[in-house]
Protein backbone atom coordinates (compact mmCIF):
# COMPACT_ATOMS: atom_id res chain seq x y z
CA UNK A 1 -2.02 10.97 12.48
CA UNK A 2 -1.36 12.54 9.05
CA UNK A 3 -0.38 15.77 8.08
CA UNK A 4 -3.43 18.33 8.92
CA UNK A 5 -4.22 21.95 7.30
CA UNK A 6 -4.49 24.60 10.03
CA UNK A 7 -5.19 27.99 9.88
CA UNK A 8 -2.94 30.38 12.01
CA UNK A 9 -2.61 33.86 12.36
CA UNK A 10 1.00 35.62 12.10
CA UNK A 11 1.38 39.37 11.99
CA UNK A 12 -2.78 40.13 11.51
CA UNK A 13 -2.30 37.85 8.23
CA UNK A 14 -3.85 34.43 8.10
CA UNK A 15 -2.03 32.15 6.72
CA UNK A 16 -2.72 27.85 6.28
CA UNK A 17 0.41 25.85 7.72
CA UNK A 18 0.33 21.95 7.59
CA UNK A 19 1.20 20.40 10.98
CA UNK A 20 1.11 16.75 12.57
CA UNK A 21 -1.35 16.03 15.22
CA UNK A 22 1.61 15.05 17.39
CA UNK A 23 3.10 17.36 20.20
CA UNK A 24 6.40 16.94 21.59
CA UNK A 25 6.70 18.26 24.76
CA UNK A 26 10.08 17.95 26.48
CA UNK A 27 10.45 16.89 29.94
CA UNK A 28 7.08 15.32 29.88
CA UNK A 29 8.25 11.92 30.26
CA UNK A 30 6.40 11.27 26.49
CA UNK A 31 9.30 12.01 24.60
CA UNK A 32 10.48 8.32 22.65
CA UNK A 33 6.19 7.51 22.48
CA UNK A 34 5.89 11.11 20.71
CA UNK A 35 8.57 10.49 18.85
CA UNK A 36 7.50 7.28 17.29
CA UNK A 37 3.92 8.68 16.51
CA UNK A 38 5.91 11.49 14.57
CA UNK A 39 8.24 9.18 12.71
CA UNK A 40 4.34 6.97 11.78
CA UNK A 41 3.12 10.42 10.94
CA UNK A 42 5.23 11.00 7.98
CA UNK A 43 5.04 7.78 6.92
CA UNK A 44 1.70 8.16 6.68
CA UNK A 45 2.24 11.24 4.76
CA UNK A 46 4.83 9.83 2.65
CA UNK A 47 2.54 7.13 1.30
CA UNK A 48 -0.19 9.83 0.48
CA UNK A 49 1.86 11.78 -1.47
CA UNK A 50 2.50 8.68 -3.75
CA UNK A 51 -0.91 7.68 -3.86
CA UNK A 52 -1.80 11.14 -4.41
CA UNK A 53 0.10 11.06 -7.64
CA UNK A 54 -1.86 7.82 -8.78
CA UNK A 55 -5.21 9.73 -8.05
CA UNK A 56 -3.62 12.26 -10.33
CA UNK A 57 -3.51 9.51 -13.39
CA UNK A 58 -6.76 8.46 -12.76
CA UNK A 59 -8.35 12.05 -12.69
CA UNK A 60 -6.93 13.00 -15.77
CA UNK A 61 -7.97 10.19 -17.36
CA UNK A 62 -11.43 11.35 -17.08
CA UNK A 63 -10.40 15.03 -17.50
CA UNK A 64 -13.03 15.30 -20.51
CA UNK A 65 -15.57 12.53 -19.89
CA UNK A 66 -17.94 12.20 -16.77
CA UNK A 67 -17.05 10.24 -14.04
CA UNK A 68 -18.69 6.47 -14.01
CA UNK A 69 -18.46 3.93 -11.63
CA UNK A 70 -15.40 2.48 -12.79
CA UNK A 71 -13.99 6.03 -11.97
CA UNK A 72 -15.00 5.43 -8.49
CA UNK A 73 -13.70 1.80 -8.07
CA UNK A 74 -10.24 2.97 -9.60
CA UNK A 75 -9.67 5.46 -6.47
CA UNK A 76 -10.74 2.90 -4.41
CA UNK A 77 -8.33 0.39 -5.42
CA UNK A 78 -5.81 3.26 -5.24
CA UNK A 79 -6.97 3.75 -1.41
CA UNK A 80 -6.46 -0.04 -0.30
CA UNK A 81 -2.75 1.19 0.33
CA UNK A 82 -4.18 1.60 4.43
CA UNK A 83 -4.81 -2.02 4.12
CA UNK A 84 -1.51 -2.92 2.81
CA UNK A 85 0.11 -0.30 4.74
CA UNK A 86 -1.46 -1.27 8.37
CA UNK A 87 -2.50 2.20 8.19
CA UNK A 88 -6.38 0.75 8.59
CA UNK A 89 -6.97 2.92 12.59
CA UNK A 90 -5.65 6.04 10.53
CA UNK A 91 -7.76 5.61 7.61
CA UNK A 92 -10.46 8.16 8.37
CA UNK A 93 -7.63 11.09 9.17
CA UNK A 94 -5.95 9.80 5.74
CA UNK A 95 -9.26 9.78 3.98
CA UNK A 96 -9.75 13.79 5.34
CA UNK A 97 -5.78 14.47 4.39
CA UNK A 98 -6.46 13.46 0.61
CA UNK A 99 -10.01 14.77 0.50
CA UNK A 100 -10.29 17.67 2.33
CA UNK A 101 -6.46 19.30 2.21
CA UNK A 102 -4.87 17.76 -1.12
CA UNK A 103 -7.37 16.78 -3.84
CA UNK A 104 -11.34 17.95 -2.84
CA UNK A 105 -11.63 18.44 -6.54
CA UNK A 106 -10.82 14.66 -7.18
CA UNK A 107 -13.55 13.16 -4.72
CA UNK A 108 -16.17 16.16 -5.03
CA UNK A 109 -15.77 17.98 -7.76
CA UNK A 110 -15.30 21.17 -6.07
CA UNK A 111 -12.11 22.72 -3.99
CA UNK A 112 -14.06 23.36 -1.19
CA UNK A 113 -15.00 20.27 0.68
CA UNK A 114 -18.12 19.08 2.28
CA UNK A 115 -18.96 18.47 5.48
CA UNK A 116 -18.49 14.61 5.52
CA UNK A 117 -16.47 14.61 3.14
CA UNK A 118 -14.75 11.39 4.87
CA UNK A 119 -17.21 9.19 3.97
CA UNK A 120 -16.91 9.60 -0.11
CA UNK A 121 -13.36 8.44 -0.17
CA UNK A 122 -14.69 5.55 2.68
CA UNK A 123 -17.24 4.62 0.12
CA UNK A 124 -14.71 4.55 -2.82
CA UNK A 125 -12.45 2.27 -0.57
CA UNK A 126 -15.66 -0.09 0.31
CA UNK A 127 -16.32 0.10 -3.48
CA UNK A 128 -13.35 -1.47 -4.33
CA UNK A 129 -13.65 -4.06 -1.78
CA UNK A 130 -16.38 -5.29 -4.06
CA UNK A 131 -16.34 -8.48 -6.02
CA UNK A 132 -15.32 -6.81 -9.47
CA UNK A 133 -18.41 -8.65 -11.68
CA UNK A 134 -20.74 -6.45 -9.67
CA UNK A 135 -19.82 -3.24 -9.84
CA UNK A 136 -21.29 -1.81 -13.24
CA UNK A 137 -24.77 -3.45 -11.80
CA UNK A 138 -25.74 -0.50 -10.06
CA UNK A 139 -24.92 3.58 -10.33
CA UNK A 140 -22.25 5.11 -8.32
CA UNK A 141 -25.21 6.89 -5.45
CA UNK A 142 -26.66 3.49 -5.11
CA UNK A 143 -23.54 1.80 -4.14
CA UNK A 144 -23.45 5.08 -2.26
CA UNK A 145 -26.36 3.97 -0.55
CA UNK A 146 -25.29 0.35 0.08
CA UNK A 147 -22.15 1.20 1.16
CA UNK A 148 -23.16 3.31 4.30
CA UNK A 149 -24.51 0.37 6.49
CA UNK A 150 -21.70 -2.08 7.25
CA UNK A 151 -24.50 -4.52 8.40
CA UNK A 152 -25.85 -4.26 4.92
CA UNK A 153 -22.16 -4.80 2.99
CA UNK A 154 -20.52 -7.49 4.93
CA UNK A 155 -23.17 -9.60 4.18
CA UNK A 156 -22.72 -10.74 0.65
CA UNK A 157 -26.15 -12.69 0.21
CA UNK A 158 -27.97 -9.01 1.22
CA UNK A 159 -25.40 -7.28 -1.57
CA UNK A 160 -27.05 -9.64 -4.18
CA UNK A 161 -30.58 -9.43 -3.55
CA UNK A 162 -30.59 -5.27 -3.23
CA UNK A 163 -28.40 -5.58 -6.90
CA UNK A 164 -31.30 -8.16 -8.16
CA UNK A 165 -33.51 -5.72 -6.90
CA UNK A 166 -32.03 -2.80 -8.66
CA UNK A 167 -31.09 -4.17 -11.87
CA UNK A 168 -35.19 -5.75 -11.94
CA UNK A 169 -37.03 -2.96 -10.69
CA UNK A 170 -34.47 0.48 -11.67
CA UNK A 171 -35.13 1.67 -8.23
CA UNK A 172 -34.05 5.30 -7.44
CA UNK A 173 -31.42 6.01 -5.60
CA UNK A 174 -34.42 7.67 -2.87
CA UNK A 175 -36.52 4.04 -2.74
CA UNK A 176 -32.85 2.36 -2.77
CA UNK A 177 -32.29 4.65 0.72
CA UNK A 178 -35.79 4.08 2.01
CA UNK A 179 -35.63 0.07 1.21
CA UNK A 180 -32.01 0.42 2.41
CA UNK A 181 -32.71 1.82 6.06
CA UNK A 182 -35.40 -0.54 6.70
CA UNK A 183 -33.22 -3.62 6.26
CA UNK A 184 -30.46 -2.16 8.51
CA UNK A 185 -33.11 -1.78 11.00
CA UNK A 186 -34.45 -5.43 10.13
CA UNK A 187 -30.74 -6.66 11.04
């Protein structure tokens, strides 16, 4: 897994370290397995730090302007690299890497995270997964709100009759999650 924040204490001081999840333990008979998982490790991290940098571009291109949608789908173009990586089993530890340790401010606003704050960069990555057309339908929290239920977004007929819906009706993002629920449940 990627590189983690920890907090340690050394000499009564606190102090945050970054450390793999990996343990190599010598004489265990693990050695070459822990090995590999170290060398996947950084390059795991290696490819965040470069996609950190793009996250970068697209953050301070809406430095002085509110973040829209297109914001949103930007990162989450940026975070296909676990797709094109075959980092896709390590994407929720990647997603908490980026989100919680490196950039919190980029995907909340804020430098200290929230609690699941996996599941904003998730959506982001889901967003961009999108066909492109219907993105500016709907409002970032209601593709929040689609996004959440997988048997909801992999089935593309659904996707078009809750953006109907939307676009018809301007539901709120509350009757979106209410009318969203119930046709999980229906499926």
């Amino acid at each position: 897994m990627p590189i983690r924040k920890k907090k340690m204490t050394i000499d009564g001081k606190e102090i945050e370290v970054e450390i793999y999840d990996t343990v190599l333990k010598p004489g265990s008979g693990k050695e070459e397995e822990a090995i590999e998982s170290l060398i996947r490790e950084d390059e795991i991290e290696k490819e965040i730090q470069k996609v950190i940098k793009e996250t970068d571009i697209v953050a301070n291109e809406y430095k002085n302007k509110e973040k829209d949608i297109w914001f949103y789908y930007k990162i989450g173009k940026i975070l296909q690299f676990v797709d094109q990586k075959g980092f896709i089993k390590e994407r929720h530890k990647i997603w908490e890497r980026i989100a919680d340790n490196l950039r919190p401010e980029i995907f909340f606003g804020k430098k200290v995270p929230p609690k699941k704050s996996k599941r904003y960069p998730e959506i982001m990555y889901l967003l961009a997964k999108q066909k492109e057309e219907d993105i500016p339908c709907i409002t970032w929290s209601h593709w929040f709100e689609i996004l959440q239920y997988p048997k909801i977004y992999k089935r593309y007929d659904i996707v078009q009759k809750i953006l109907k819906k939307c676009e018809l009706q301007k539901i709120s993002s509350e009757g979106l999650r209410k009318w969203v629920q119930q046709l999980n449940k229906n499926l």
